[in-house]
N, C-alpha and C. Protein backbone atom coordinates (compact mmCIF):
# COMPACT_ATOMS: atom_id res chain seq x y z
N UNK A 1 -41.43 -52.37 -9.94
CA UNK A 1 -41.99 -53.71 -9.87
C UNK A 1 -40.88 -54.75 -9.62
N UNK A 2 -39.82 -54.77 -10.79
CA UNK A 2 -38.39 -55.71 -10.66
C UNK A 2 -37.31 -54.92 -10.38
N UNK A 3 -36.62 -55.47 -9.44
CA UNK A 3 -35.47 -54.65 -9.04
C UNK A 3 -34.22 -55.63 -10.06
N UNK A 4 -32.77 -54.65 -10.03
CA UNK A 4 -31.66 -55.19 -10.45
C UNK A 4 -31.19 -56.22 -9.72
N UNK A 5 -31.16 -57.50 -10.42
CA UNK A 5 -30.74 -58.65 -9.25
C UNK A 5 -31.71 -59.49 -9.00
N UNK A 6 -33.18 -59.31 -9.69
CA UNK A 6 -33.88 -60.03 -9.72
C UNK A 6 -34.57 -61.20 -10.61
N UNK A 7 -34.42 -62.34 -10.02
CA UNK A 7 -34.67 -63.47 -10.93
C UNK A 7 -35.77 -63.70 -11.54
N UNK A 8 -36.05 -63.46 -13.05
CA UNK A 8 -37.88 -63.60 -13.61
C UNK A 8 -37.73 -64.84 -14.74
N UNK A 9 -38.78 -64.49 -15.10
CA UNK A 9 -39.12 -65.44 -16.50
C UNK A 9 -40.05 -64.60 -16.87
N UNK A 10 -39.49 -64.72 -18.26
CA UNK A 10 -40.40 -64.00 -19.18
C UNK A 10 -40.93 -64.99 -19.90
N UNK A 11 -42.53 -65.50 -20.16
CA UNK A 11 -43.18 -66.52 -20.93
C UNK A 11 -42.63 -66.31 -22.20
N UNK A 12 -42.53 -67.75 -22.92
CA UNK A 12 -42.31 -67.85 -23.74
C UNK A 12 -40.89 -67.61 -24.12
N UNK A 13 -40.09 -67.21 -23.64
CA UNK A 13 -38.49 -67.14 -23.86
C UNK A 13 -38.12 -67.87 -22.45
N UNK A 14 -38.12 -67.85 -21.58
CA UNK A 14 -37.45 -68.18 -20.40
C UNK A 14 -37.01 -67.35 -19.02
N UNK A 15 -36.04 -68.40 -18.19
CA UNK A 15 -35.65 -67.44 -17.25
C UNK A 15 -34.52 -66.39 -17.32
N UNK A 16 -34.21 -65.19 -16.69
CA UNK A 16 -33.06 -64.61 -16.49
C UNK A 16 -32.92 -64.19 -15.21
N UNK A 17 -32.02 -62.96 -15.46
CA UNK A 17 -31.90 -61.87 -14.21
C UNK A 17 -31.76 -60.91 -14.80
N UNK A 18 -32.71 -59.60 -14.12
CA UNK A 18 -32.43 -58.70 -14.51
C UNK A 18 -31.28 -57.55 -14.05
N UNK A 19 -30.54 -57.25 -15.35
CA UNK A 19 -28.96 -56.79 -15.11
C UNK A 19 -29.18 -55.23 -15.26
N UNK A 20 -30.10 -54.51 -15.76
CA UNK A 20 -30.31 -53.31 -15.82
C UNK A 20 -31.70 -52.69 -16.17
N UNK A 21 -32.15 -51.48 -15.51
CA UNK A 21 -32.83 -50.52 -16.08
C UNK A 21 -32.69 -49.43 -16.66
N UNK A 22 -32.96 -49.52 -17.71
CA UNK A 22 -32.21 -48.49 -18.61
C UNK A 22 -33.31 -47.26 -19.42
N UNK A 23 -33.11 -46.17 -19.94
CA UNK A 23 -34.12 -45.92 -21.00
C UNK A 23 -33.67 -45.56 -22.11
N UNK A 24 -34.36 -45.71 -23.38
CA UNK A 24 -34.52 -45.70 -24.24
C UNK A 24 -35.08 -44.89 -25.30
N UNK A 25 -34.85 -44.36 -26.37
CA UNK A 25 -35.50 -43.95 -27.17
C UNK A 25 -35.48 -44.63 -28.44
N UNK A 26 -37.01 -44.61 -28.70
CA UNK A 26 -37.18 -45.84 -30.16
C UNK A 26 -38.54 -45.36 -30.48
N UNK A 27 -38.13 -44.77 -31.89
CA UNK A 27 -39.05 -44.37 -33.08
C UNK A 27 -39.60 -42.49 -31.64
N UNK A 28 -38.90 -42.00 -31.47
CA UNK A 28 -39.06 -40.93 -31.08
C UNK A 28 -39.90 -40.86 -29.57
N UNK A 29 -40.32 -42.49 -29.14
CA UNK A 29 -40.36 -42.29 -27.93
C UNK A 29 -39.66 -42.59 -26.68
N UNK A 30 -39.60 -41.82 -25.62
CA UNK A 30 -38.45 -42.88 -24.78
C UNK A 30 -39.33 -43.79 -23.74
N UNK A 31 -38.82 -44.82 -23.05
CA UNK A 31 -39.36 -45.30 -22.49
C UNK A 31 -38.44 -46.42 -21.76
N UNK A 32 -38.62 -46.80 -20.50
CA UNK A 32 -37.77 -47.46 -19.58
C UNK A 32 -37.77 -49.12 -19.84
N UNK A 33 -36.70 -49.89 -19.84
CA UNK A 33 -36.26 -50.72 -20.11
C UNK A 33 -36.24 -52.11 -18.96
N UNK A 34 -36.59 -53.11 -18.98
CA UNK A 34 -35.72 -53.65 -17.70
C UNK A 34 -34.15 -54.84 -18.84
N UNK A 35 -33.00 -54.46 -18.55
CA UNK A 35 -32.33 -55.60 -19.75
C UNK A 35 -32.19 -56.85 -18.73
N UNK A 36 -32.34 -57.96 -18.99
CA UNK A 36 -32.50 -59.24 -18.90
C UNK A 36 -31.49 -59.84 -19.33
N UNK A 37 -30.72 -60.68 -18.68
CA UNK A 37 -29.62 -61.62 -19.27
C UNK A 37 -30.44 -63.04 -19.09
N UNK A 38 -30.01 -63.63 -20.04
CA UNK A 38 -30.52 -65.25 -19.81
C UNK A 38 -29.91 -66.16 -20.00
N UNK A 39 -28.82 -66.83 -18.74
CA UNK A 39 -27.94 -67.56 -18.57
C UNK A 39 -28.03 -68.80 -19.96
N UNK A 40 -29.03 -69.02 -19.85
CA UNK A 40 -29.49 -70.54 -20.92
C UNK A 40 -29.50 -69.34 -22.61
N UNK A 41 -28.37 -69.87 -22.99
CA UNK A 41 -28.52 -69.21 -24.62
C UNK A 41 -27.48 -68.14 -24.48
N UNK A 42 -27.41 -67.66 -23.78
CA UNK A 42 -25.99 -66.45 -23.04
C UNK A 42 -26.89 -65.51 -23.69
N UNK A 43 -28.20 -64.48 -23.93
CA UNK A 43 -29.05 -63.63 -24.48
C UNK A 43 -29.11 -62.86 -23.63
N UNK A 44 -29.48 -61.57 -24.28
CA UNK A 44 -30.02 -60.09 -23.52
C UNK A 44 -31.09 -59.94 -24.13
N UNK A 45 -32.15 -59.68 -23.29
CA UNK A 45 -33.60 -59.29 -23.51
C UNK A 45 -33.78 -57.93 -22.87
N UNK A 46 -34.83 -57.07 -23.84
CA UNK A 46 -34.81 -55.72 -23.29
C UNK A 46 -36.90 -55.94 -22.76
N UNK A 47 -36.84 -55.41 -21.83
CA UNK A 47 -38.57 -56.00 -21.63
C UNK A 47 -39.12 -54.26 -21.29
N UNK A 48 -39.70 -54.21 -22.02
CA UNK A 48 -40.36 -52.67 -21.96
C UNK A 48 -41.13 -52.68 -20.61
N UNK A 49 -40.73 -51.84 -19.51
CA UNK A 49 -41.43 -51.81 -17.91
C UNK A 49 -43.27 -51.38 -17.82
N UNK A 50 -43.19 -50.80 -19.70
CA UNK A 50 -44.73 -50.46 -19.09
C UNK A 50 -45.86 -51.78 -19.46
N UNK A 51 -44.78 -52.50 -19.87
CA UNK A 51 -45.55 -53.77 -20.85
C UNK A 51 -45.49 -55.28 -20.13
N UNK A 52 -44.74 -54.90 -18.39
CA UNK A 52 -44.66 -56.17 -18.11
C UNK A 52 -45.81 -57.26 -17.92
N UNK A 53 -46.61 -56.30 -17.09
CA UNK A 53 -48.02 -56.94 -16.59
C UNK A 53 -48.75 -57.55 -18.21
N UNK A 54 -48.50 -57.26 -19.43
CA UNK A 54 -49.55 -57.86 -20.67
C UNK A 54 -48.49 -58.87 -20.79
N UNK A 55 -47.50 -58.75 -20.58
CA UNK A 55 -46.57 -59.95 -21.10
C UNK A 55 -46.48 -60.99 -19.94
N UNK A 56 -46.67 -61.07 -19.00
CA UNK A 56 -46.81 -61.71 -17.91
C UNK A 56 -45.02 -62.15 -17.38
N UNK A 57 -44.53 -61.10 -16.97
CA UNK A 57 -43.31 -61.42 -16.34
C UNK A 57 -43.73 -61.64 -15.02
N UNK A 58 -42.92 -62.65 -14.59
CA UNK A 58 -43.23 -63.37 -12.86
C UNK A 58 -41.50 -63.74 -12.43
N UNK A 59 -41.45 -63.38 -11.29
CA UNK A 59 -40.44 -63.90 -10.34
C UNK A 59 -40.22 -65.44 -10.65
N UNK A 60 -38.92 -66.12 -10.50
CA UNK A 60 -38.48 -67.38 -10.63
C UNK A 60 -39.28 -68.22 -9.65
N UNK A 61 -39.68 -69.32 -9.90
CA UNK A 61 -40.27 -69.63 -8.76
C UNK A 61 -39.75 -70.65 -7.39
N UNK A 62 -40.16 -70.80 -6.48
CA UNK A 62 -39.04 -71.23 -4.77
C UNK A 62 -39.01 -72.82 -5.12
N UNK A 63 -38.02 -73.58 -3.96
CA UNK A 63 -37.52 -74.87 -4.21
C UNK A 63 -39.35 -75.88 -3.70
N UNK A 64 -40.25 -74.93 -3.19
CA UNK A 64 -41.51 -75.91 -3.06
C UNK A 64 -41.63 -76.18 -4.11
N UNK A 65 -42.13 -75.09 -4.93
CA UNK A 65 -42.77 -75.30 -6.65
C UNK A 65 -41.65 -75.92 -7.29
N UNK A 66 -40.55 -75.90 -6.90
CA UNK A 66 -39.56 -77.09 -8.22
C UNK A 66 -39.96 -78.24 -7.48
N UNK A 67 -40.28 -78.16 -6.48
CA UNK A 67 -40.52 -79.74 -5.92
C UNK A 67 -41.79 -80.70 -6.58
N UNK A 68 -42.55 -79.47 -6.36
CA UNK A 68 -44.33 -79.78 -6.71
C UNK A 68 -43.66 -80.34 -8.55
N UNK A 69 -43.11 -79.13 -9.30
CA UNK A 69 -42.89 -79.57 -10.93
C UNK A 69 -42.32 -81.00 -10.88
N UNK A 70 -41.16 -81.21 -10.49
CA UNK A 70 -40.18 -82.64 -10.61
C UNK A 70 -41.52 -83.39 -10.13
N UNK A 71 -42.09 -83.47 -9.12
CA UNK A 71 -43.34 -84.49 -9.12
C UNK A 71 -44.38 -84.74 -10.06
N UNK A 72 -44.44 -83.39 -10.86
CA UNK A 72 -45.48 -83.45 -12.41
C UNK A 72 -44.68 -84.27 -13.37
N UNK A 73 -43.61 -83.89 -13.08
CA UNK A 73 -42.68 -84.48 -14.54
C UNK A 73 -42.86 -85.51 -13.98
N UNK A 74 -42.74 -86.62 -13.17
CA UNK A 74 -42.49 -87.69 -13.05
C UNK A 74 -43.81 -88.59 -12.82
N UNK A 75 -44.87 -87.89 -12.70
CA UNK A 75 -46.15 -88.36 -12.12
C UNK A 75 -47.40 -87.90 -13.24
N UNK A 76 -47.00 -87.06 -13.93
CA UNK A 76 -48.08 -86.46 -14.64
C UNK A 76 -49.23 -87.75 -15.57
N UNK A 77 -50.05 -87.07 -15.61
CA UNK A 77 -50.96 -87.89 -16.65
C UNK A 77 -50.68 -87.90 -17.88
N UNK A 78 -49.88 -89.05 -18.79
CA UNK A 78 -49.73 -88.40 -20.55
C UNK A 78 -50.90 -88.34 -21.26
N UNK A 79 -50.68 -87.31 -22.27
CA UNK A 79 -51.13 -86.87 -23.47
C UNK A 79 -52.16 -88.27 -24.06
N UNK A 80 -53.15 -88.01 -23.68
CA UNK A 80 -53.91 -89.21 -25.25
C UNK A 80 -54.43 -88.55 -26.24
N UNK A 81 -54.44 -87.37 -26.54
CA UNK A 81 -54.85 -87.15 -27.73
C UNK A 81 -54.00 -87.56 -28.48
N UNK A 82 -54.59 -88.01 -29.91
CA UNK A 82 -53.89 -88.70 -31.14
C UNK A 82 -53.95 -87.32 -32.43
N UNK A 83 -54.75 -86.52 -31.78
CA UNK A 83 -55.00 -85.52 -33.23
C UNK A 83 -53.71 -84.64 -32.97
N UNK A 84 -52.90 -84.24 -33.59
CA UNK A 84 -52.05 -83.68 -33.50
C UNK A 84 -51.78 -81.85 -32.94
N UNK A 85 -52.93 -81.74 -34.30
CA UNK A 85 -53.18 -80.12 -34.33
C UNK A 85 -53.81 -79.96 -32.76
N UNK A 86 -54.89 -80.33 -32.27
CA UNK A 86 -55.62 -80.45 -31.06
C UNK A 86 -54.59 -80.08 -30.09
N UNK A 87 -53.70 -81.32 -30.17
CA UNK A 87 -52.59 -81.55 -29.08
C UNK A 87 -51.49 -80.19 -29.72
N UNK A 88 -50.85 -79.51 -30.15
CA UNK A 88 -50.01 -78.48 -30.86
C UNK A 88 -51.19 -77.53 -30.20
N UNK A 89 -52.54 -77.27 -30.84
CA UNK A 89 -52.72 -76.02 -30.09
C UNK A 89 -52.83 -76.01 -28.60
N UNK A 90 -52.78 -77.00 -27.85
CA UNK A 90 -53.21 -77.15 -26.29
C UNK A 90 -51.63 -76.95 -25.59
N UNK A 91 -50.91 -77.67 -26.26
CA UNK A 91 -49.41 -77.08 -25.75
C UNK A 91 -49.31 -75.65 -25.77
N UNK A 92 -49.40 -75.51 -26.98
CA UNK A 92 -49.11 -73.82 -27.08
C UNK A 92 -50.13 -73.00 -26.22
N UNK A 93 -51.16 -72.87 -25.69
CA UNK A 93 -51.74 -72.20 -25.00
C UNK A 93 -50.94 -72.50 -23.55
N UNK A 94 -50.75 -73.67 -22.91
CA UNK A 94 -49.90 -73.70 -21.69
C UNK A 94 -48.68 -72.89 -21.80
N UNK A 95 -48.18 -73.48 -23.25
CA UNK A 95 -46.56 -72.21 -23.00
C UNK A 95 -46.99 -70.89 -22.66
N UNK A 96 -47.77 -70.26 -23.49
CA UNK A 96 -47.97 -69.02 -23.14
C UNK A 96 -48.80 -68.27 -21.74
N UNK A 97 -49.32 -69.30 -20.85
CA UNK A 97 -49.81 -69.30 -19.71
C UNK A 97 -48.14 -68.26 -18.75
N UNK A 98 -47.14 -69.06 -19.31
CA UNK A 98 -45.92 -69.02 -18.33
C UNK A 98 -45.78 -69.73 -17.19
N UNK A 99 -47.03 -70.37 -16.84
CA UNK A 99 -46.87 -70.87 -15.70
C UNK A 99 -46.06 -72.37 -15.38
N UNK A 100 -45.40 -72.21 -14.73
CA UNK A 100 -44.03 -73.73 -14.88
C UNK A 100 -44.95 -75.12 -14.71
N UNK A 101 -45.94 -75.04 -13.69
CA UNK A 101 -46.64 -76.67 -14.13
C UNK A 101 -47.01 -76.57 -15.71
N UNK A 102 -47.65 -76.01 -16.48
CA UNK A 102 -48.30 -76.22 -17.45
C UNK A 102 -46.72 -76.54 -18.69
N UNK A 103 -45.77 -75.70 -18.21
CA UNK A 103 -44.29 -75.78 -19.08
C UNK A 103 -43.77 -77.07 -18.39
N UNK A 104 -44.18 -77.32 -17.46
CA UNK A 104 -43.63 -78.92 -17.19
C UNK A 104 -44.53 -80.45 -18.09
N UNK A 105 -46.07 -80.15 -17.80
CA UNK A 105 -46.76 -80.77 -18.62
C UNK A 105 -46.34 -80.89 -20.25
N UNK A 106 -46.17 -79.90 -20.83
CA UNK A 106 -45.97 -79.89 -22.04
C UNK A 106 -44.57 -80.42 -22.42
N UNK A 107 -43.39 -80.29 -21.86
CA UNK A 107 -42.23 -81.25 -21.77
C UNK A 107 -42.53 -82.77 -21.44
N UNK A 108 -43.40 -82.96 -20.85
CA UNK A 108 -43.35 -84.74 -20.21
C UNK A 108 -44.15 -85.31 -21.88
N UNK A 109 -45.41 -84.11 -21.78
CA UNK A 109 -45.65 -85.12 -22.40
C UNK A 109 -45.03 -85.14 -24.31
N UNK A 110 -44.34 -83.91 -24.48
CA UNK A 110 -43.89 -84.68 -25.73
C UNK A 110 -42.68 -85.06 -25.56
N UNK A 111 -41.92 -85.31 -24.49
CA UNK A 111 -40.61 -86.51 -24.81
C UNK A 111 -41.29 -87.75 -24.40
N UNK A 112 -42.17 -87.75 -23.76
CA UNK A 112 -42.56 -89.35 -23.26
C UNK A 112 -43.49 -89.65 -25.12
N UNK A 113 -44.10 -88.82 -25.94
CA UNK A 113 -44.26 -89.10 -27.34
C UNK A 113 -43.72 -89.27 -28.07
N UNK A 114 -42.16 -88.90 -27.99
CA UNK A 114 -41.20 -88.68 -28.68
C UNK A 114 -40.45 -89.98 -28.53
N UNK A 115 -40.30 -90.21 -27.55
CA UNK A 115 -40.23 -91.51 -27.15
C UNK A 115 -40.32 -92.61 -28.09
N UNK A 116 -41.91 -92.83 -27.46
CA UNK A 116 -42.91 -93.70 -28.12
C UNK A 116 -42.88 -93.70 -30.10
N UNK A 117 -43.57 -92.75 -30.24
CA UNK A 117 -43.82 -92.16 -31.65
C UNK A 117 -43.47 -91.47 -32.54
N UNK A 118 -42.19 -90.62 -31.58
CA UNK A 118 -41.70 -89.57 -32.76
C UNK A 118 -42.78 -88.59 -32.74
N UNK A 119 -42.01 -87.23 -33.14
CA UNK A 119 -42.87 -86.14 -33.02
C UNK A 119 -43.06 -85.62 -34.37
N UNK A 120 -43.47 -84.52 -34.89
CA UNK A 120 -43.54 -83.57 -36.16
C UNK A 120 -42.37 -82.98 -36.01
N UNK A 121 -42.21 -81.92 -37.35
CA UNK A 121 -41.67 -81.00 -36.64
C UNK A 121 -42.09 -80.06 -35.83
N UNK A 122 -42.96 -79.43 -36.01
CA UNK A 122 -43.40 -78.77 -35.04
C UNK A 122 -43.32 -79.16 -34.20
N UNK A 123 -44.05 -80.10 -33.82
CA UNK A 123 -43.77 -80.70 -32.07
C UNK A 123 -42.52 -80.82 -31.70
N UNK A 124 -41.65 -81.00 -32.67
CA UNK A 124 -40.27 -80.89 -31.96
C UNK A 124 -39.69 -80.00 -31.92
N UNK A 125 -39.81 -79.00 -32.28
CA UNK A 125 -39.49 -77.72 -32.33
C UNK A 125 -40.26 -76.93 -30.95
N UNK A 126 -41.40 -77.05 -30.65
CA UNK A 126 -41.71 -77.02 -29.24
C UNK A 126 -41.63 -77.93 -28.30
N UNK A 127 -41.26 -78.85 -28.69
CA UNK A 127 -40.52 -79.47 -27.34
C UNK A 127 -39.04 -78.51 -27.17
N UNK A 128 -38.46 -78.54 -28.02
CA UNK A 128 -36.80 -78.04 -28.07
C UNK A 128 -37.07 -76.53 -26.97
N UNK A 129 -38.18 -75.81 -27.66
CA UNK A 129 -38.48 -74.29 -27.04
C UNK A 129 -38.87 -74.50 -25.82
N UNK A 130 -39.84 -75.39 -25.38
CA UNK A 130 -40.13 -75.89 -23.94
C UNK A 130 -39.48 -76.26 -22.44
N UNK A 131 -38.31 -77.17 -23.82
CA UNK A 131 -37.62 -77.87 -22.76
C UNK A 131 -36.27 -76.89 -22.17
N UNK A 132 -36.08 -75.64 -22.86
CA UNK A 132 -35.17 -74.87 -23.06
C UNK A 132 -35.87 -73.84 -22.00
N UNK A 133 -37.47 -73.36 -21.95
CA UNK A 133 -37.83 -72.63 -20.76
C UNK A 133 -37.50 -73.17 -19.81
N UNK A 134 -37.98 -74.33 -19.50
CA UNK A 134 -38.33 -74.77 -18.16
C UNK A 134 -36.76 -75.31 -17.68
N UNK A 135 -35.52 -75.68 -18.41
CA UNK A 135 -34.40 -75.92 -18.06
C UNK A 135 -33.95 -74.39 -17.75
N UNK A 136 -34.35 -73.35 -18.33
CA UNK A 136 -33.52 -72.00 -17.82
C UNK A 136 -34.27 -71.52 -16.32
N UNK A 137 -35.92 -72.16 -16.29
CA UNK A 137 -35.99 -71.49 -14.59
C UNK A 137 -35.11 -72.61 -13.64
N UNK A 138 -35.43 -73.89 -14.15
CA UNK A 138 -34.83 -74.90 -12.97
C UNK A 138 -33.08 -74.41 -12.73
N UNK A 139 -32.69 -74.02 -13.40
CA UNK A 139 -30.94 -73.49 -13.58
C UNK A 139 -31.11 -72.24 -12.67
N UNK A 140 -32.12 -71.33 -12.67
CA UNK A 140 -32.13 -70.34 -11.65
C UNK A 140 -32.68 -70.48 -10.63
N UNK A 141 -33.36 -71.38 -10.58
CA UNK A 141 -34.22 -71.95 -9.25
C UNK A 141 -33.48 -72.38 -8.39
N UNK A 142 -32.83 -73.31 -8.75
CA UNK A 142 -31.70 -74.78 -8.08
C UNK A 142 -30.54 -74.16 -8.20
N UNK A 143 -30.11 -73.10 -9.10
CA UNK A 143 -28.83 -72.75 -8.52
C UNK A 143 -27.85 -74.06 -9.25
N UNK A 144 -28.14 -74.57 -10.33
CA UNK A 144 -27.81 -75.72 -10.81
C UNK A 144 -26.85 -75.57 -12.41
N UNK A 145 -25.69 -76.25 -12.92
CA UNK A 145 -25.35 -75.85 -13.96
C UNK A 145 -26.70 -76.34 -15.17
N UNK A 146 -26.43 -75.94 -16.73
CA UNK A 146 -27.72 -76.56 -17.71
C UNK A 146 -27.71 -77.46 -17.95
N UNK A 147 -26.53 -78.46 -18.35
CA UNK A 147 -26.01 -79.94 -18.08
C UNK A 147 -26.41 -80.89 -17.21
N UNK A 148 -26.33 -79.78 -15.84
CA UNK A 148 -27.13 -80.98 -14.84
C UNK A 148 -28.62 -80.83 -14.91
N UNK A 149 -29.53 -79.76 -15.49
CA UNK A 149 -30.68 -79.61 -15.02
C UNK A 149 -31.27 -80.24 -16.30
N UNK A 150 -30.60 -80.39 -17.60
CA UNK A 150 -30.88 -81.21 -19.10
C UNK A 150 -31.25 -82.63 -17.97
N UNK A 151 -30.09 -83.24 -17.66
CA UNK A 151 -29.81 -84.42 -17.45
C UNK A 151 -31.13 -84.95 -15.84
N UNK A 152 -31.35 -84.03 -15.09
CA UNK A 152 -31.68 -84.25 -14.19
C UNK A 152 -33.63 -84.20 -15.29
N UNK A 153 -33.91 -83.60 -16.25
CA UNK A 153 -35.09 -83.80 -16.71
C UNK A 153 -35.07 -85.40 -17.32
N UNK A 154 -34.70 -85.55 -18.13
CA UNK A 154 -34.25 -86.66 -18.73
C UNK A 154 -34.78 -87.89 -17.40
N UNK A 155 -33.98 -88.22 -16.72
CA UNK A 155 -33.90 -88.80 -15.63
C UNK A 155 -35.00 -89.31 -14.73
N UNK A 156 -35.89 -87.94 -14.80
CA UNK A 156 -36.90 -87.68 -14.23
C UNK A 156 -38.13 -88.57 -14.60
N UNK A 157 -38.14 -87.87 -16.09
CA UNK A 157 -39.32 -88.21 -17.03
C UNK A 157 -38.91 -89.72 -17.74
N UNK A 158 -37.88 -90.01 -17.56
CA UNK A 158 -37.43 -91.27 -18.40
C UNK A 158 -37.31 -92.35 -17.50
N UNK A 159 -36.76 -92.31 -15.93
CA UNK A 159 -36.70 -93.35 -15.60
C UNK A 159 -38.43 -93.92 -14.87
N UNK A 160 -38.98 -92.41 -15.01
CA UNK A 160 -40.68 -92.98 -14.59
C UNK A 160 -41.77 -93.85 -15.49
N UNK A 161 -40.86 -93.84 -16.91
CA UNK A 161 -41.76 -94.68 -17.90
C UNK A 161 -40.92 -95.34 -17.95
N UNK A 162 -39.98 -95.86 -17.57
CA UNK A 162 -39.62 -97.41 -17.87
C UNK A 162 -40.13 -98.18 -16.47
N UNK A 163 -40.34 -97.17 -15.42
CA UNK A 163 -41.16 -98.21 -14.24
C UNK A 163 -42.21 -98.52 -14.70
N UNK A 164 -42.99 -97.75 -15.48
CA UNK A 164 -44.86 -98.02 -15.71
C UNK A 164 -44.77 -98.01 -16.69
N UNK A 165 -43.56 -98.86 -17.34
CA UNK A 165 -43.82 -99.43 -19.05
C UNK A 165 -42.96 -100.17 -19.16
């Protein structure tokens, strides 16, 4: 399915490359490996090959779709829900989608809350996890250091609410 050298994201942790296929034996069975490095965090992830398709591993995605995202981040519709839990479980179902608009949505809209209102912890704790996916595909996408792709979110989402606020 993934070859060595190939750029994924694994939902819910982020992007890497995968640096090896390996196998394994664990609890007496063996079974093939893909290992994953993930530039953002300097981590090795081991992703079991027969388990990719339930976990939804996907290829990094091309400079259209970072184009299409940077236009969500900067254009998106914010968040009006006020109920918290509502808004916490609706994030969390997008994270786990994997899909980068929905991981872009969920970044805009809790720093543009965070902003404004201040978050929970929780909410800030998934913003932190959020903003940490979607900065590790844009770093493999763009070919970009994490510094610039932190700063280039920031930028994005921040200088669009001080135009329309």
């Amino acid at each position: 399915m993934f070859n060595v050298g190939d750029k994924v994201v694994y939902p819910m942790h982020g992007a890497g490359i995968i640096e090896a296929i390996e196998e394994k034996e664990i609890l007496g069975e063996s079974q093939k490996y893909y290992v994953m490095r993930m530039p953002v965090g300097d981590m090795k992830v081991m992703i079991p090959m027969a388990k990719v398709k339930n976990i939804g591993l996907r290829e990094v995605v091309d400079e259209d779709t970072i184009s299409e995202v940077i236009d969500r981040l900067a254009n998106g519709s914010p968040d009006s829900s006020n109920n918290w839990n509502r808004r916490y479980r609706a994030n969390l179902d997008k994270m786990k989608s994997g899909d980068i608009h929905d991981m872009a949505d969920v970044v805009r809209c809790l720093m543009l809350r965070e902003k404004e209102k201040g978050l929970s912890t929780g909410e800030r704790k998934m913003l932190d996890n959020a903003r940490q996916i979607l900065i590790s595909e844009l770093v493999l996408a763009k070919e970009m250091e994490e510094s610039q792709a932190f700063g280039l979110l920031d930028e994005i989402i921040f200088s669009e609410s001080k135009a329309s606020g």
